[in-house]
N, C-alpha and C. Protein backbone atom coordinates (compact mmCIF):
# COMPACT_ATOMS: atom_id res chain seq x y z
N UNK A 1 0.83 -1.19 0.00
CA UNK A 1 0.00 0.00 0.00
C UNK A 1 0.88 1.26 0.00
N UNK A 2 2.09 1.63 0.71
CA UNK A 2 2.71 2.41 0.95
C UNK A 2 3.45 2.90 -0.81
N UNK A 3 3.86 1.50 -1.27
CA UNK A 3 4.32 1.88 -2.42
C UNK A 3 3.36 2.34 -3.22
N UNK A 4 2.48 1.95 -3.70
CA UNK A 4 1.25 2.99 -4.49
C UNK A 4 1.21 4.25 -3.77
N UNK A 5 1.24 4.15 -2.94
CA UNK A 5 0.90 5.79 -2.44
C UNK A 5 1.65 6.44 -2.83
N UNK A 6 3.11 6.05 -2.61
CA UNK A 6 4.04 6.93 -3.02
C UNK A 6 4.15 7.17 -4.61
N UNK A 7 3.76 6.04 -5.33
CA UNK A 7 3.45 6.40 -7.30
C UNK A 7 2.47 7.28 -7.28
N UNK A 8 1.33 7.58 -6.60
CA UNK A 8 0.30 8.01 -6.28
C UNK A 8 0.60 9.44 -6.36
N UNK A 9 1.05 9.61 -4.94
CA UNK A 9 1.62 10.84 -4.58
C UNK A 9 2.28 11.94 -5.34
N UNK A 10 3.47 10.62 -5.99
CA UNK A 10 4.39 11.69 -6.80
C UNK A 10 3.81 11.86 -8.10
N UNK A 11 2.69 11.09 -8.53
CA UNK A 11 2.49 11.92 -9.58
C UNK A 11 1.30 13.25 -9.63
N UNK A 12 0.49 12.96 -8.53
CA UNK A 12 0.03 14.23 -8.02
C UNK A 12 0.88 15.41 -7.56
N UNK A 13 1.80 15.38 -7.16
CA UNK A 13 2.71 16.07 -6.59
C UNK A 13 2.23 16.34 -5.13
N UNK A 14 2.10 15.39 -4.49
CA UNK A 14 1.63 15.48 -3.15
C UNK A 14 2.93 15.02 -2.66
N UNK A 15 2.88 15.37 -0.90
CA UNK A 15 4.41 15.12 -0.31
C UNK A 15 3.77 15.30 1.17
N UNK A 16 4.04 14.17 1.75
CA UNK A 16 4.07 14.10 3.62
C UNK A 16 4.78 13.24 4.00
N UNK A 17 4.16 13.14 5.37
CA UNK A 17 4.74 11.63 5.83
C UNK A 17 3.47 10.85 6.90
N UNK A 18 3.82 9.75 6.86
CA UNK A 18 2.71 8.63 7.79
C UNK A 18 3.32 8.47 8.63
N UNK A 19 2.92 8.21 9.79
CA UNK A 19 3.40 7.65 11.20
C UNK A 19 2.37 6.34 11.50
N UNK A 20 3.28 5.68 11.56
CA UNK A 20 2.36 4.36 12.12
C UNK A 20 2.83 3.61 13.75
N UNK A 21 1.96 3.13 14.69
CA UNK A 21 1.89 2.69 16.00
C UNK A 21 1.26 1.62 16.35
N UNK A 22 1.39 0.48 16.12
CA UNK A 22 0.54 -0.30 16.96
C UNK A 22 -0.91 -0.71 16.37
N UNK A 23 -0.78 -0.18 14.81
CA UNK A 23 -2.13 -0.17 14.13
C UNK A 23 -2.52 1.05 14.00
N UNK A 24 -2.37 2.06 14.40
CA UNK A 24 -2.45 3.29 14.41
C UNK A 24 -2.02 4.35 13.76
N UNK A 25 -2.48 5.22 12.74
CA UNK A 25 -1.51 6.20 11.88
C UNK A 25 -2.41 7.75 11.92
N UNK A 26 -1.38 8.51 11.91
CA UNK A 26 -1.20 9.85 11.40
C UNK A 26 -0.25 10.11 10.37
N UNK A 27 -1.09 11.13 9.32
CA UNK A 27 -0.35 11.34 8.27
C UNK A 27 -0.58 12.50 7.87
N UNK A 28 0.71 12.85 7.43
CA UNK A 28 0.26 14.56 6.64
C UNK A 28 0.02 14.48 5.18
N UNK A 29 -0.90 15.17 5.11
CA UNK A 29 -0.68 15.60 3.01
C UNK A 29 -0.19 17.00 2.95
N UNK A 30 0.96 17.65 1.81
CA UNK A 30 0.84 18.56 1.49
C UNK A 30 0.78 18.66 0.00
N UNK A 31 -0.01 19.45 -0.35
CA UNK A 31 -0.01 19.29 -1.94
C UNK A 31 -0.85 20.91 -2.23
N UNK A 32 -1.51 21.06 -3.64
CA UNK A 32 -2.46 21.85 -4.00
C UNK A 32 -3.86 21.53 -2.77
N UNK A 33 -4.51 22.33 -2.96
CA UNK A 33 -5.20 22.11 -1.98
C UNK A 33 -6.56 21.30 -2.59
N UNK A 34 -6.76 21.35 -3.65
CA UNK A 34 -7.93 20.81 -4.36
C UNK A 34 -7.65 19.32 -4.01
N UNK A 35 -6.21 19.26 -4.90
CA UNK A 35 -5.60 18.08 -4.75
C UNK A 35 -5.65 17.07 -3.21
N UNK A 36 -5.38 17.64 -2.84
CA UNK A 36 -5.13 16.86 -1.40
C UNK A 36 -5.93 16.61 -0.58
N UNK A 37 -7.58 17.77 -0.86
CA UNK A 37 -8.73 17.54 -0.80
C UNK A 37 -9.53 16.04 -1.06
N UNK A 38 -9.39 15.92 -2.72
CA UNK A 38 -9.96 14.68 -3.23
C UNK A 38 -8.77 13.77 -2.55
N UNK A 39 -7.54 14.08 -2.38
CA UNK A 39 -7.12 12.42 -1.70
C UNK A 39 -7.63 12.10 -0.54
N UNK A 40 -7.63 13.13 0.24
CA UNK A 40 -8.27 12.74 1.49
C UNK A 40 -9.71 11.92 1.74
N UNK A 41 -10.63 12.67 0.27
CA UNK A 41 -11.93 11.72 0.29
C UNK A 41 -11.86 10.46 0.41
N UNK A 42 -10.74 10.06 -0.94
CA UNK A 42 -10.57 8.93 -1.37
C UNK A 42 -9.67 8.11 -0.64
N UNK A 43 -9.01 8.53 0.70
CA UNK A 43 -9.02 7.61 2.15
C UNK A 43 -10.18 7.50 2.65
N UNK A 44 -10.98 8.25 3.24
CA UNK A 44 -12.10 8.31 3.81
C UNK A 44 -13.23 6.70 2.95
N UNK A 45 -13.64 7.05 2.03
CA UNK A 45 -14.33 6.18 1.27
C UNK A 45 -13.02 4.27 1.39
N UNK A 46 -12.32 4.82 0.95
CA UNK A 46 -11.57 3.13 1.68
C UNK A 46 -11.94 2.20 2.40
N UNK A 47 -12.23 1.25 2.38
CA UNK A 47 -12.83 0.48 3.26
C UNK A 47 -11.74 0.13 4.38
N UNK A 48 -10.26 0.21 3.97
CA UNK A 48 -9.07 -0.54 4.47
C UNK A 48 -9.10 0.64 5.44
N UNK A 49 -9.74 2.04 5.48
CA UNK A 49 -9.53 2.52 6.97
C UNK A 49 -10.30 2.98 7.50
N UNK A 50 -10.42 2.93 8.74
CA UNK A 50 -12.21 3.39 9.61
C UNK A 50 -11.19 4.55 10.51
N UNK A 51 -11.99 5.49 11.46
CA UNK A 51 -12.05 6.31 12.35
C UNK A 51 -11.52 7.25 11.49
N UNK A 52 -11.15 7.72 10.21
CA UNK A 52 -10.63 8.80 9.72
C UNK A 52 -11.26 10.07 10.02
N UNK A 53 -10.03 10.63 10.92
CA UNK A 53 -10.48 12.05 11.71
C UNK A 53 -9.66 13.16 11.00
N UNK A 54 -10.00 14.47 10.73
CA UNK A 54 -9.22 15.27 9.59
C UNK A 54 -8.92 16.32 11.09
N UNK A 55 -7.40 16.46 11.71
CA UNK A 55 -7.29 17.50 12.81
C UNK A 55 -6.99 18.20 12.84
N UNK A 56 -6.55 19.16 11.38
CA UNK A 56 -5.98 20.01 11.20
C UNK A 56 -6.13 20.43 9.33
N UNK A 57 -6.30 21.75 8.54
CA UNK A 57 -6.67 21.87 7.57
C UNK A 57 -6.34 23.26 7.55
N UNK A 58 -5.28 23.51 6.37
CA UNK A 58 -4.74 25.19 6.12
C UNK A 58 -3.71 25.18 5.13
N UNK A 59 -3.35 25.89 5.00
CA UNK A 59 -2.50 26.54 4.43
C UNK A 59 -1.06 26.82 4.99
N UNK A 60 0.14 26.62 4.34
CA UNK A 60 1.48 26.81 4.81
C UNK A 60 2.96 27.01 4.29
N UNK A 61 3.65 28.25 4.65
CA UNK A 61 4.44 29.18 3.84
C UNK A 61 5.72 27.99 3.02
N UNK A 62 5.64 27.04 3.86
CA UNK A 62 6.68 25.59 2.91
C UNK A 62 6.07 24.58 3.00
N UNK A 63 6.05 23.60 2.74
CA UNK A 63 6.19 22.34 3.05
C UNK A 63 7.33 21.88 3.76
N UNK A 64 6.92 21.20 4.71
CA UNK A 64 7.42 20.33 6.03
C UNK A 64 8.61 19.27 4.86
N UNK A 65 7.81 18.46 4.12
CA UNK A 65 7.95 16.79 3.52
C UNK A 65 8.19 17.44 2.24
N UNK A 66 8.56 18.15 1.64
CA UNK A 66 8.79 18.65 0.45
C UNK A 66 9.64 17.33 -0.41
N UNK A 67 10.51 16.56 -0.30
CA UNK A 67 11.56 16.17 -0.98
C UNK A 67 10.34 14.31 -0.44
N UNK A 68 9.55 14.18 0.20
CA UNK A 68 9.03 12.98 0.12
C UNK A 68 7.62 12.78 -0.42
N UNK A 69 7.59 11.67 -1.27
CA UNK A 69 5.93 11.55 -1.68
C UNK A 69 5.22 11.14 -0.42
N UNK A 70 6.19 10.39 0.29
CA UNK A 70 5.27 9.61 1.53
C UNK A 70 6.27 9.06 2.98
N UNK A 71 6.90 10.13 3.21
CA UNK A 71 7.72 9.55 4.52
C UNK A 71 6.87 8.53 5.51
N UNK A 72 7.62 7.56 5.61
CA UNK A 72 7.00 6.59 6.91
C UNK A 72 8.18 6.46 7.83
N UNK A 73 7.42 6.41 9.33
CA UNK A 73 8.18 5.89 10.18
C UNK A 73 6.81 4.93 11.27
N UNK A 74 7.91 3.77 11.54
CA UNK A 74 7.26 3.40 12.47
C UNK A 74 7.66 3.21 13.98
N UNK A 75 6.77 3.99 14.73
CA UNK A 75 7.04 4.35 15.98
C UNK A 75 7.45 3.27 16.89
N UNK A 76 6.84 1.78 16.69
CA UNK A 76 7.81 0.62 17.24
C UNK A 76 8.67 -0.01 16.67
N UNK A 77 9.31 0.57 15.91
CA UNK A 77 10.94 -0.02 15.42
C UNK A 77 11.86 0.63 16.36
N UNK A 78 12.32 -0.62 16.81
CA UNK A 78 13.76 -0.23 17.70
C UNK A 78 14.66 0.89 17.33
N UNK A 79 15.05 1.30 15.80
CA UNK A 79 15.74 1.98 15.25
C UNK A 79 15.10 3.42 15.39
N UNK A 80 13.98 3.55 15.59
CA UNK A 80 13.13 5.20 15.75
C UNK A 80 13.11 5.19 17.29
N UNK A 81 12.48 3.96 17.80
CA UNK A 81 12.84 4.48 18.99
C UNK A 81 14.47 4.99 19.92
N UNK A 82 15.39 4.83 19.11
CA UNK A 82 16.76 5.04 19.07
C UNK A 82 17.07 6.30 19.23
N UNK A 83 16.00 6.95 18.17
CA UNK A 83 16.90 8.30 17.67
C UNK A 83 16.50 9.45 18.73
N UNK A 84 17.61 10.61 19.02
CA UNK A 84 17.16 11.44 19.73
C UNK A 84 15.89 12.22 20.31
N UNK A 85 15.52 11.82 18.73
CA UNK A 85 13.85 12.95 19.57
C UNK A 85 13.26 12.02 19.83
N UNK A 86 13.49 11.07 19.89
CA UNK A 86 12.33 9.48 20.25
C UNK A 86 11.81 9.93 22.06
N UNK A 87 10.63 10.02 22.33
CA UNK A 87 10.09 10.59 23.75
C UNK A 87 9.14 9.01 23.98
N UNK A 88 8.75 9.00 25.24
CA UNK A 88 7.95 8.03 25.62
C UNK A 88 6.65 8.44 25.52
N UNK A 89 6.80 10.03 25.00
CA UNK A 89 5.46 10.75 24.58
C UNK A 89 4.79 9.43 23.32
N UNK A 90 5.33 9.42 22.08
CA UNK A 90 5.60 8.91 21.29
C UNK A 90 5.06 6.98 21.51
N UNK A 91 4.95 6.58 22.17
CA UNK A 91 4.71 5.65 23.21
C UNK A 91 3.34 5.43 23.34
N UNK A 92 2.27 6.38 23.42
CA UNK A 92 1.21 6.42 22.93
C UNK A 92 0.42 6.19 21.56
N UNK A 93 -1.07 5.90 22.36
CA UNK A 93 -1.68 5.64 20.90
C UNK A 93 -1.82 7.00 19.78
N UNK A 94 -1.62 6.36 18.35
CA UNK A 94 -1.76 8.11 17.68
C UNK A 94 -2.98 8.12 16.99
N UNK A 95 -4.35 8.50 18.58
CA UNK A 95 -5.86 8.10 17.54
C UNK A 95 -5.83 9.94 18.25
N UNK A 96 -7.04 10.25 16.83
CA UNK A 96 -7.47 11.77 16.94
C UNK A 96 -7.96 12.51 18.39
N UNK A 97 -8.79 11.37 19.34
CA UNK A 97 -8.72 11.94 20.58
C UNK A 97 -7.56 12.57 21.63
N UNK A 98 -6.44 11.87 21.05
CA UNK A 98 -4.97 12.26 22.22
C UNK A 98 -4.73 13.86 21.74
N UNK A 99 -5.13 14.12 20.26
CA UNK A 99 -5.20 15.44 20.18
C UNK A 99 -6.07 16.41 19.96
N UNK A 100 -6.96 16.00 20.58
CA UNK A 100 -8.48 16.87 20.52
C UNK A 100 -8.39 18.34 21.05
N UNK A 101 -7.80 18.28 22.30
CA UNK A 101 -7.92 19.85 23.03
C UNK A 101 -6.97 20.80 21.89
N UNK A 102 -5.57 19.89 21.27
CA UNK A 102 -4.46 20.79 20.61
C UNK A 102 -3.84 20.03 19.61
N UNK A 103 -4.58 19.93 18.08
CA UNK A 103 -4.29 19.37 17.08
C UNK A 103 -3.51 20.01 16.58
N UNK A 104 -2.26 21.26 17.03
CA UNK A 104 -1.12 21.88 16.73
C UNK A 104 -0.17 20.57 17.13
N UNK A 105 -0.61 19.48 18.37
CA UNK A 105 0.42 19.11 18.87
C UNK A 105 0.50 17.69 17.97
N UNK A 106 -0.23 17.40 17.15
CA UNK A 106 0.37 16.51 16.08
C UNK A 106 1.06 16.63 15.14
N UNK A 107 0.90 17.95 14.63
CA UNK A 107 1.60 18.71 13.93
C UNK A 107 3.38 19.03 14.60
N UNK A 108 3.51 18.59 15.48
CA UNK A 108 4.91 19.34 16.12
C UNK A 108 4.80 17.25 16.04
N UNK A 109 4.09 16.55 16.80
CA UNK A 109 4.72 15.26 16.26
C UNK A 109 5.27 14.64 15.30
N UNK A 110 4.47 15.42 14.10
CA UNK A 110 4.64 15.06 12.91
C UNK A 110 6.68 15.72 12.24
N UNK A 111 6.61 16.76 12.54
CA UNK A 111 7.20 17.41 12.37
C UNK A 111 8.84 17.38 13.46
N UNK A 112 8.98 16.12 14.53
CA UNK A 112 9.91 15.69 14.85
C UNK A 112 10.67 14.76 13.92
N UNK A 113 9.98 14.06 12.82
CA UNK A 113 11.01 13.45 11.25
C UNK A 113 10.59 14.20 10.26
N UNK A 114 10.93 15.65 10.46
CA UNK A 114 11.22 16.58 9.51
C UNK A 114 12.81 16.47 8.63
N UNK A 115 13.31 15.61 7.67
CA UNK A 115 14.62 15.60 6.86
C UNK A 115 15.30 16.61 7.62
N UNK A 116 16.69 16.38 7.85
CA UNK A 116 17.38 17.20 8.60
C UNK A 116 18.59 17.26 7.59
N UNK A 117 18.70 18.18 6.56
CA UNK A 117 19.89 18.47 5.46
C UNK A 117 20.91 18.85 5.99
C-alpha cells in the first residue's frame, strides 16, 4: 500500500509523511489544496480505513515533507525508537482523541522526522 501511495503521490505532486503505532496512523498531506482535498476523500471512502479524523486543515508558507511523496516511520521499530527525539510521549496511541484539546500538537509530532539536510 505504501508503495502505491508513493506512485500516487508523486504523480500528483503530493508530499508528507505517515506515522504508524501499533495499528495506528497519522499522516500529513501537502499538496495543491484541491488536490489533497480529493485524496483525502478517497481515504475516507476506503474500506481498508475506519475512524478517519481530519485535525488540522490550512495553508502553509513551505512544506514540512517537500523532498518525500510519503515519509514513513514506524514508531515501534527499535531503530526510531533510538533516535534522539524518540520521547515516551511517542509511546502512545496516535488516535485523533490524544489530540483533541491541541491538534497543533500533532503537527509538532509530525514534524519531529522533519529531513534534517
Amino acid at each position: 500500500m505504501l508503495s502505491k501511495a508513493r506512485e500516487k503521490n508523486n504523480r500528483l505532486g503530493v508530499t508528507g509523511l505517515l506515522l504508524y503505532k501499533d495499528g495506528d496512523f497519522i499522516q500529513l498531506l501537502e499538496g495543491e489544496r484541491t488536490v489533497v482535498q480529493a485524496l483525502y476523500q478517497t481515504i475516507v471512502k476506503d474500506p481498508r480505513h475506519r475512524g478517519t479524523t481530519m485535525l488540522l486543515d490550512g495553508e502553509a508558507d513551505e512544506r514540512m515533507f517537500s523532498d518525500w511523496s510519503m515519509g514513513f516511520r514506524d514508531l515501534s521499530d527499535p531503530a526510531v525508537q533510538a533516535t534522539p527525539e524518540f520521547s515516551q510521549f511517542m509511546n502512545s496511541r496516535l488516535v485523533a482523541e490524544r489530540f483533541a484539546d491541541d491538534p497543533t500538537g500533532c503537527l509538532g509530532l509530525l514534524a519531529l522526522f522533519k529531513p534534517k539536510f
